[in-house]
Structure formats: C-alpha cells, structure tokens
PDB file of N, CA and C in Angstrom:
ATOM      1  N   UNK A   1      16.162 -16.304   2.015  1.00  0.00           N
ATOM      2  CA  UNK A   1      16.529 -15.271   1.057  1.00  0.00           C
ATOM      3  C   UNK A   1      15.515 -15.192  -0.086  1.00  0.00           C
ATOM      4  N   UNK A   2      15.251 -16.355  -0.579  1.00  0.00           N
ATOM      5  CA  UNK A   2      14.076 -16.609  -1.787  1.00  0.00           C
ATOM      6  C   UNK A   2      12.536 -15.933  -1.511  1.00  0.00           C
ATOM      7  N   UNK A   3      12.235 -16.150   0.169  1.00  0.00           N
ATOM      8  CA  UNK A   3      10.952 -15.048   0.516  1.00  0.00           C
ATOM      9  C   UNK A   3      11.050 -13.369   0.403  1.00  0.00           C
ATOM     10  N   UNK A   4      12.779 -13.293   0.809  1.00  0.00           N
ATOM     11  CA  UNK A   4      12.981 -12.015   0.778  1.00  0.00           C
ATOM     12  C   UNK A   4      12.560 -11.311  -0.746  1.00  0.00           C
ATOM     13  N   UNK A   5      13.282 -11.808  -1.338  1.00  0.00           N
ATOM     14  CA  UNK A   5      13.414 -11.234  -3.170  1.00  0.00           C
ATOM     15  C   UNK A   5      11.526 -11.508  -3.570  1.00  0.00           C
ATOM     16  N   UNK A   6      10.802 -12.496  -3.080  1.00  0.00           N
ATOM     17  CA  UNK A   6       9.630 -12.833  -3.816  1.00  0.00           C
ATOM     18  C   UNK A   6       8.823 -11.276  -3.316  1.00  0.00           C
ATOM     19  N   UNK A   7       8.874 -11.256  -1.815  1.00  0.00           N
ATOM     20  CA  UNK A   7       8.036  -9.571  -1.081  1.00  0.00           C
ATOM     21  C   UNK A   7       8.661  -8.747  -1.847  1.00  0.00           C
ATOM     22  N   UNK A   8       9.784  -8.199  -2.554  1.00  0.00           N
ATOM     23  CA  UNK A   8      10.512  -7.446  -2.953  1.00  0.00           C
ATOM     24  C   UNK A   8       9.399  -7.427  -4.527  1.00  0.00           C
ATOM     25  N   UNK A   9       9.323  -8.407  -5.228  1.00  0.00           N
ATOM     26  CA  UNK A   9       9.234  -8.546  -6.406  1.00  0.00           C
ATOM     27  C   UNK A   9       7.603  -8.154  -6.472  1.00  0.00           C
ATOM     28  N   UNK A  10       6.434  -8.804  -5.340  1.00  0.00           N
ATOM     29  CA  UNK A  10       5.490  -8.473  -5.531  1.00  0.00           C
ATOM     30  C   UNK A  10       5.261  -7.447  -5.405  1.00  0.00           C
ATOM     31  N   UNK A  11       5.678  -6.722  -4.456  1.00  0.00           N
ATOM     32  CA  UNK A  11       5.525  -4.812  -3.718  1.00  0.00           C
ATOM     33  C   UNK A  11       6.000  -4.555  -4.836  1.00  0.00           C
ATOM     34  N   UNK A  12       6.869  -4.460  -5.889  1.00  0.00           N
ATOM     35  CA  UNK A  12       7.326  -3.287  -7.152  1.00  0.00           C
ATOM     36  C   UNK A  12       6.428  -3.947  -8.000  1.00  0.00           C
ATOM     37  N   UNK A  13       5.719  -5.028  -7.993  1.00  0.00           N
ATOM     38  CA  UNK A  13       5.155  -5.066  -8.999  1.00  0.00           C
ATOM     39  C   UNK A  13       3.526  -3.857  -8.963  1.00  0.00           C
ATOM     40  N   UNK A  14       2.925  -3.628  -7.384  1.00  0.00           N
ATOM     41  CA  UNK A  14       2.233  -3.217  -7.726  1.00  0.00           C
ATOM     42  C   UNK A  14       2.712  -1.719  -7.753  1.00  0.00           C
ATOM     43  N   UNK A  15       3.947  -1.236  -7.404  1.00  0.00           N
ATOM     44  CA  UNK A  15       4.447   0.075  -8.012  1.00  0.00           C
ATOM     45  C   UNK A  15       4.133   0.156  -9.378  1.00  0.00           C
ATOM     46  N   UNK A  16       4.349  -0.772 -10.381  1.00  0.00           N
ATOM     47  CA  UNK A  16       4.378  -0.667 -11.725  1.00  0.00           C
ATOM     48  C   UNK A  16       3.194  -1.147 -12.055  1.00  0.00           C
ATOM     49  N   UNK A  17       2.288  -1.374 -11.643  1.00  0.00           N
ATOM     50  CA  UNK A  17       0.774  -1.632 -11.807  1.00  0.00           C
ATOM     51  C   UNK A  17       0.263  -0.080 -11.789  1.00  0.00           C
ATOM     52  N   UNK A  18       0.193   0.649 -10.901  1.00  0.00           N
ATOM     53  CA  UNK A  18      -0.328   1.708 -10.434  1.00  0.00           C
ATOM     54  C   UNK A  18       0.500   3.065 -11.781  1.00  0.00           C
ATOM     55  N   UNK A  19       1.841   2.614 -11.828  1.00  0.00           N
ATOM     56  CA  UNK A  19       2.237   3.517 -13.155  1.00  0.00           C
ATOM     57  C   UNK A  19       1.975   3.077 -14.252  1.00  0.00           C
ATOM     58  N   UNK A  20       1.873   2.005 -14.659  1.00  0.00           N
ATOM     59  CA  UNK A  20       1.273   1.302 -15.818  1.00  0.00           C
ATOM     60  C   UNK A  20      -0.523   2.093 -15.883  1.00  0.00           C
ATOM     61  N   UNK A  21      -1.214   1.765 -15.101  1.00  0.00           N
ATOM     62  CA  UNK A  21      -2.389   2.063 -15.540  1.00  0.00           C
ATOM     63  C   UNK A  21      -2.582   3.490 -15.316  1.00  0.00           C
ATOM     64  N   UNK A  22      -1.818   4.447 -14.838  1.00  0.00           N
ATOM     65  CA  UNK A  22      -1.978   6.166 -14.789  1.00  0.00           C
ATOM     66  C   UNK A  22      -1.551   6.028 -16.385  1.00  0.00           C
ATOM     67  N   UNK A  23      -0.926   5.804 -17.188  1.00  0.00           N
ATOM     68  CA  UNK A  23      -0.852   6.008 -18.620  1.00  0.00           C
ATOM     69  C   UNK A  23      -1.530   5.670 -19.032  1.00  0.00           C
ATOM     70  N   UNK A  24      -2.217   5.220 -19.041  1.00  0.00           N
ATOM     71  CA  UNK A  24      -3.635   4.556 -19.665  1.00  0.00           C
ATOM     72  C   UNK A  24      -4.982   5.770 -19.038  1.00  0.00           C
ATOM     73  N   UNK A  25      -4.826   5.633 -18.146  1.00  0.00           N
ATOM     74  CA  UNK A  25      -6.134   6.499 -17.539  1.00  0.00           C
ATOM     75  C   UNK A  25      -5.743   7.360 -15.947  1.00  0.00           C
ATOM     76  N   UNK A  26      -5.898   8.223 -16.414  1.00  0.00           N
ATOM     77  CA  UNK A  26      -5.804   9.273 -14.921  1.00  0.00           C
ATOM     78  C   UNK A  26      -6.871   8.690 -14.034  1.00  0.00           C
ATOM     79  N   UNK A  27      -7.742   8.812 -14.077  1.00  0.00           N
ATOM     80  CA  UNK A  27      -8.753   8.040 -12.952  1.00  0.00           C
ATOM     81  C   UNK A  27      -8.507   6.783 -12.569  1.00  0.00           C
ATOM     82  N   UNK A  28      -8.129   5.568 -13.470  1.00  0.00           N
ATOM     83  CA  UNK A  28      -7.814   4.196 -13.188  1.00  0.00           C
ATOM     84  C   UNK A  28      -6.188   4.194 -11.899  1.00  0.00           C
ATOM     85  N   UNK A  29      -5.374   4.951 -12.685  1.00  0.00           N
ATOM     86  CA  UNK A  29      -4.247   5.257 -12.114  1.00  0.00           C
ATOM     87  C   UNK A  29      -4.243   5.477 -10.740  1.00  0.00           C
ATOM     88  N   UNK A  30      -5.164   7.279 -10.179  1.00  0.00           N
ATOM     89  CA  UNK A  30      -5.559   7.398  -9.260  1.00  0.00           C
ATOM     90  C   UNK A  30      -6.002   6.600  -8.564  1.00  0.00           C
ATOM     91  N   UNK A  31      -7.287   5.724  -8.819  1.00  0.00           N
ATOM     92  CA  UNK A  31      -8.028   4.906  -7.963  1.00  0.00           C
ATOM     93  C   UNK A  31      -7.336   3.811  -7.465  1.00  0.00           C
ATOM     94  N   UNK A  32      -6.134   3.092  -8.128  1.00  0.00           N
ATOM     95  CA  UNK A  32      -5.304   2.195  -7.642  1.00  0.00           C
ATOM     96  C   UNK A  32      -4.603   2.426  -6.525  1.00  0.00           C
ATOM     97  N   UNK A  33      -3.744   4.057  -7.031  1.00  0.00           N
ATOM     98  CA  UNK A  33      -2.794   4.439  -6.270  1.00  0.00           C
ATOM     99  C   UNK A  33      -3.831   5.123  -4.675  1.00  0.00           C
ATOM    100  N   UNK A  34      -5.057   5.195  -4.830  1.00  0.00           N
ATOM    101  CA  UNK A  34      -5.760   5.393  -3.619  1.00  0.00           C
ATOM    102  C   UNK A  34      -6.059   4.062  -2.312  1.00  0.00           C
ATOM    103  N   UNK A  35      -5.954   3.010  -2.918  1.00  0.00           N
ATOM    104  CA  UNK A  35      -6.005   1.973  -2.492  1.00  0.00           C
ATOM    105  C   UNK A  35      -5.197   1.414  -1.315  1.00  0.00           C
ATOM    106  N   UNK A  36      -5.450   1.332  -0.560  1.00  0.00           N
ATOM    107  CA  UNK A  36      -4.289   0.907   1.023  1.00  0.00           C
ATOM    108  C   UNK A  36      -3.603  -0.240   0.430  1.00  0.00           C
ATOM    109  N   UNK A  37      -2.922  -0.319  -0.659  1.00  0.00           N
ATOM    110  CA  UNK A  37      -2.903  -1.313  -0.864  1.00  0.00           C
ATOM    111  C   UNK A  37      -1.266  -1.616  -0.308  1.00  0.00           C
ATOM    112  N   UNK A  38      -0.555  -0.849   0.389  1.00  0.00           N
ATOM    113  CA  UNK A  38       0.715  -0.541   0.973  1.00  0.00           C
ATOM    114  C   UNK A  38       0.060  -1.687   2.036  1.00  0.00           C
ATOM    115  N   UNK A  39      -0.935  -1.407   2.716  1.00  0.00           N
ATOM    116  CA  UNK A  39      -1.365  -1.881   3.861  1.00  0.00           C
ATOM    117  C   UNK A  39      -1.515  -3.263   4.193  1.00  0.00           C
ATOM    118  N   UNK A  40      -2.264  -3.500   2.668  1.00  0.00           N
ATOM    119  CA  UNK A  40      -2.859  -4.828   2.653  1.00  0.00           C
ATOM    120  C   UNK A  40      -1.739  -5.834   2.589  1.00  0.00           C
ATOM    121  N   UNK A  41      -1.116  -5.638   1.743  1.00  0.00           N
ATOM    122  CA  UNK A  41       0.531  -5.930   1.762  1.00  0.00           C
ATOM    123  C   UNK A  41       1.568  -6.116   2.929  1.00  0.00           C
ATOM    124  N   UNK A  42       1.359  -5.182   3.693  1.00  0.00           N
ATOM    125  CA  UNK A  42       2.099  -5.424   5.280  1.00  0.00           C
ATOM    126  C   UNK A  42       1.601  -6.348   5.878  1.00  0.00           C
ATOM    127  N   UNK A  43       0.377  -6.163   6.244  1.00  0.00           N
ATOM    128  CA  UNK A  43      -0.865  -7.312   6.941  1.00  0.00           C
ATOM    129  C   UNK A  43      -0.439  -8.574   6.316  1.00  0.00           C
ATOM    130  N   UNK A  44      -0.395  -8.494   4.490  1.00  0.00           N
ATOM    131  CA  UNK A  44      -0.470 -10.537   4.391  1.00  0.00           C
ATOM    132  C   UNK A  44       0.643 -10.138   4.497  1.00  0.00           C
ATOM    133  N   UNK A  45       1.850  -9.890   4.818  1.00  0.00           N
ATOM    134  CA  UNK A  45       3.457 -10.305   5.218  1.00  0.00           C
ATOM    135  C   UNK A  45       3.508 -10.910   6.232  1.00  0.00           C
ATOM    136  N   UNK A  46       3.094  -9.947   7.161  1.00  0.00           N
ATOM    137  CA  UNK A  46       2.856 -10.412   8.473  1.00  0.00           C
ATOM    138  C   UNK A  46       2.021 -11.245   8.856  1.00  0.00           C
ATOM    139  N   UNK A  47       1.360 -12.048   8.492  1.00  0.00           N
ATOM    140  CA  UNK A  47       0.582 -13.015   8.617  1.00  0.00           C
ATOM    141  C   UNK A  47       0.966 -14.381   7.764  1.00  0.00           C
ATOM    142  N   UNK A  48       1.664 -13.910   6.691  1.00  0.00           N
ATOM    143  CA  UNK A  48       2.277 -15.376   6.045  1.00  0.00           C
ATOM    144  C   UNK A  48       3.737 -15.601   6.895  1.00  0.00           C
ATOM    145  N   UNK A  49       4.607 -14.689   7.767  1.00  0.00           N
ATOM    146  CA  UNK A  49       5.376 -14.818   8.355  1.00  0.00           C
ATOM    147  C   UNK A  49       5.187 -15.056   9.632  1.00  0.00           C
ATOM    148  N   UNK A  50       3.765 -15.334   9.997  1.00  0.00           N
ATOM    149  CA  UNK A  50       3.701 -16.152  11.578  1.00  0.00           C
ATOM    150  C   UNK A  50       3.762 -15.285  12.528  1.00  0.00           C
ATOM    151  N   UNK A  51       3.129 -13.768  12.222  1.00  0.00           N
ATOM    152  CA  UNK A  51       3.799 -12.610  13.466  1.00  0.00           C
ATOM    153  C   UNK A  51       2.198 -12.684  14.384  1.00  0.00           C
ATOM    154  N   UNK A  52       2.716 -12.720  15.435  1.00  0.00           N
ATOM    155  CA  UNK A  52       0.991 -12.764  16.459  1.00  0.00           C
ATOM    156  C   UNK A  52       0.356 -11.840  15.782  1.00  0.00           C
ATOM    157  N   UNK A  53      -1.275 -12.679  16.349  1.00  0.00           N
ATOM    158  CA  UNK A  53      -2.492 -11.508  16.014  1.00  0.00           C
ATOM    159  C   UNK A  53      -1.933 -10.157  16.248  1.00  0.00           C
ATOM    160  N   UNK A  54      -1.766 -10.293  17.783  1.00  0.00           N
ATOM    161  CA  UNK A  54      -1.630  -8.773  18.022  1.00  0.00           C
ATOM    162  C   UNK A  54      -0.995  -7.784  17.300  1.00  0.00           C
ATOM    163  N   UNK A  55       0.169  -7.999  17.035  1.00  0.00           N
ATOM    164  CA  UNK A  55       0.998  -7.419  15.922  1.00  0.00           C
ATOM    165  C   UNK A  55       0.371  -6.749  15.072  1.00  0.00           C
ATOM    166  N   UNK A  56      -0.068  -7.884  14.573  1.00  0.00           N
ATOM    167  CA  UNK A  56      -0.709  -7.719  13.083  1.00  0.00           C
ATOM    168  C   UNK A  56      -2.121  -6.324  12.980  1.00  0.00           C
ATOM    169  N   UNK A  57      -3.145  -6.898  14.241  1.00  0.00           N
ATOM    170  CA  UNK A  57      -3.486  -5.966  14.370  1.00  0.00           C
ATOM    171  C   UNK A  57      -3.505  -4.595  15.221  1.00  0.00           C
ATOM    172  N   UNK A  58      -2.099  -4.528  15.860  1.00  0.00           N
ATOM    173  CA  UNK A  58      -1.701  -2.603  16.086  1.00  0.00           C
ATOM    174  C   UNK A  58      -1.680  -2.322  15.153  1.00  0.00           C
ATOM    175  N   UNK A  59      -0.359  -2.796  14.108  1.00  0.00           N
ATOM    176  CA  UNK A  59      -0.500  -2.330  12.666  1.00  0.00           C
ATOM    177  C   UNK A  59      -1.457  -1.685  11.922  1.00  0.00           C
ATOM    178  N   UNK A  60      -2.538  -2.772  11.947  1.00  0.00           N
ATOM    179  CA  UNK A  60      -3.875  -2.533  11.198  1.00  0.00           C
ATOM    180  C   UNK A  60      -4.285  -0.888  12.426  1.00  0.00           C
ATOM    181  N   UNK A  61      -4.640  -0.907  13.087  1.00  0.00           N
ATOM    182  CA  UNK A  61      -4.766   0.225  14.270  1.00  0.00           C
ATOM    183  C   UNK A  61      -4.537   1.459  13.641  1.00  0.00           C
ATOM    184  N   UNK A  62      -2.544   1.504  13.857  1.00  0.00           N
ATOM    185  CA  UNK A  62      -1.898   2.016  13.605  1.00  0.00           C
ATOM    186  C   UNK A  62      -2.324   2.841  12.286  1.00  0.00           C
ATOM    187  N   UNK A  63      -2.173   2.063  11.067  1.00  0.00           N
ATOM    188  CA  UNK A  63      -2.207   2.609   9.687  1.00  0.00           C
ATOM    189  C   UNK A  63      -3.799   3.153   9.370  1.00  0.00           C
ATOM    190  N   UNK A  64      -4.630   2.550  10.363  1.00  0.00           N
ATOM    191  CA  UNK A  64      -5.850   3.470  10.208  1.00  0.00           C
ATOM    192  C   UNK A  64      -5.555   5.048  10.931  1.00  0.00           C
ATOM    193  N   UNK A  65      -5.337   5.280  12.114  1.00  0.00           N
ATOM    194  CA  UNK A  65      -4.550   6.725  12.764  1.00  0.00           C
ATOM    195  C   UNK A  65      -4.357   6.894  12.061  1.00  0.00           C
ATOM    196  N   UNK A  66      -3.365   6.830  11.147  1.00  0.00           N
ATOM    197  CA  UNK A  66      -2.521   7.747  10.623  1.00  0.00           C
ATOM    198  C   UNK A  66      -3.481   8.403   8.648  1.00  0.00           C
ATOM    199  N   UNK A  67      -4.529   7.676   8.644  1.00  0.00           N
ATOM    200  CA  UNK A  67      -5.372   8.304   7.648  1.00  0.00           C
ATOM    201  C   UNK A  67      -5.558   9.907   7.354  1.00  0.00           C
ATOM    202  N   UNK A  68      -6.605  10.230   8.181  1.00  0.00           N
ATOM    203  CA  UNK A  68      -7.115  11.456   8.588  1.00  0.00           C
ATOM    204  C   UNK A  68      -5.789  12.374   8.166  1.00  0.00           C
ATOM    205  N   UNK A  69      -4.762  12.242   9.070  1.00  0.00           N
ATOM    206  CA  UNK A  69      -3.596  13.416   9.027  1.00  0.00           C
ATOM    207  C   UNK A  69      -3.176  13.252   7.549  1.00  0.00           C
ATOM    208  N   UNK A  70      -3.062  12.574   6.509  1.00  0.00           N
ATOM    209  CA  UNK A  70      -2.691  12.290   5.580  1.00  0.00           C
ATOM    210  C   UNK A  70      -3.255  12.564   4.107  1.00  0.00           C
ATOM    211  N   UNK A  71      -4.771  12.741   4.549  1.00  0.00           N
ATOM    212  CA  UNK A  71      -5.752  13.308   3.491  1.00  0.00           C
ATOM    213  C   UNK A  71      -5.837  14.718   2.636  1.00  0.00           C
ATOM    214  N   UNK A  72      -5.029  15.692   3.641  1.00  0.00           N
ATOM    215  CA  UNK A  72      -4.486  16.778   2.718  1.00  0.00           C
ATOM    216  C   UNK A  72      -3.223  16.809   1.672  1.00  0.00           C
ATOM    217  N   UNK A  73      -2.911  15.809   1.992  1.00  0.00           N
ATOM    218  CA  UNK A  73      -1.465  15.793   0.972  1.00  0.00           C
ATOM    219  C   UNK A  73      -2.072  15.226  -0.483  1.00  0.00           C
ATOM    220  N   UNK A  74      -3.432  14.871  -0.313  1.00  0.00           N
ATOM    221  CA  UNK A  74      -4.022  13.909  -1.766  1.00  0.00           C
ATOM    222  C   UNK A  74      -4.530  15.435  -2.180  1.00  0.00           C
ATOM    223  N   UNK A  75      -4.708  16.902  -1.469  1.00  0.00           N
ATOM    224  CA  UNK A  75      -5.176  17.859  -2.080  1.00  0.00           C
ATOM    225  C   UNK A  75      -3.902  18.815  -2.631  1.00  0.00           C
ATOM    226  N   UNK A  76      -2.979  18.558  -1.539  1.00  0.00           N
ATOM    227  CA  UNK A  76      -1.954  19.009  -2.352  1.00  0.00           C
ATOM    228  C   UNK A  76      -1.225  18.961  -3.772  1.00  0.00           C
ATOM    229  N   UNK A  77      -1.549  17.161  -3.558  1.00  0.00           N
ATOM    230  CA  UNK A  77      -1.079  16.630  -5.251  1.00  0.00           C
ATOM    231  C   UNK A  77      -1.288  17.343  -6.260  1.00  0.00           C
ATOM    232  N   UNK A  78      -2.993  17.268  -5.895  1.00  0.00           N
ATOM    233  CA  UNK A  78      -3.532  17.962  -7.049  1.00  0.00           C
ATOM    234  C   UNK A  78      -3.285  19.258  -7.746  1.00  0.00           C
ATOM    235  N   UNK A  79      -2.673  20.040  -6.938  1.00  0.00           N
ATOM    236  CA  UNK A  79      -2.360  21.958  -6.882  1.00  0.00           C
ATOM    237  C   UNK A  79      -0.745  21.658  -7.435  1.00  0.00           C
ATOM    238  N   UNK A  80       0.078  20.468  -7.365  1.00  0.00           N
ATOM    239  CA  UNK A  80       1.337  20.463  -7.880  1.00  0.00           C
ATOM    240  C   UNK A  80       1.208  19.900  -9.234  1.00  0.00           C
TER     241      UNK A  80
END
C-alpha cells in the first residue's frame, strides 16, 4: 500500500511542478509540460516493479506510435 501512495505522490508532484513553473514563466511551464515525462514515469514503475524487459519495452514502442497522431493537439492548445 505504502508503494501505492509513494507513485501517487510522485506523479502529482510533477503535475504541480509543471503548474508551479507555468506561473512563473510560459516557456518554462511549456517546456516541462512538453516533456514525456508521463512516460518516463511509467517505464521507472515498471522497472522498479520487476515487470519483464519486454513489457517495459512495448510500452516504450507503444508511447512512441502514438506521438506523431498527437502533435496537432499541441497546435490546437495554442488557438484555445
């Protein structure tokens, strides 16, 4: 339960990293929130939790695919 709450606690922390520094700076903000850093985060989960290579890297696979289709919504932001 104690691993559960610690993944919980680090993942919002970098939610509030990424809103913390958009008040400070639109570019700093952006450049964080551009960061796979969703990704990097899954990967060490899965790797401090003992899940096979393989796993680990479809994932990695996986979350690269899905880039490309995803790159217009960072143009959309901008127009909202």
């Amino acid at each position: 339960m104690g691993w559960i709450i610690t993944k919980y606690l680090v993942t919002a922390a970098v939610v509030v990293l990424v809103s913390e520094a958009a008040k400070r700076s639109d570019k700093l903000g952006g450049f964080i929130a551009a960061l796979p850093l969703v990704t990097f985060l899954a990967l060490i989960w899965l790797y401090v939790e003992k899940q096979p290579e393989e796993k680990i890297s479809n994932h990695a696979w996986c979350a690269f695919g899905y880039v490309l289709p995803t790159v217009p919504r960072f143009v959309a932001f901008a127009f909202l």
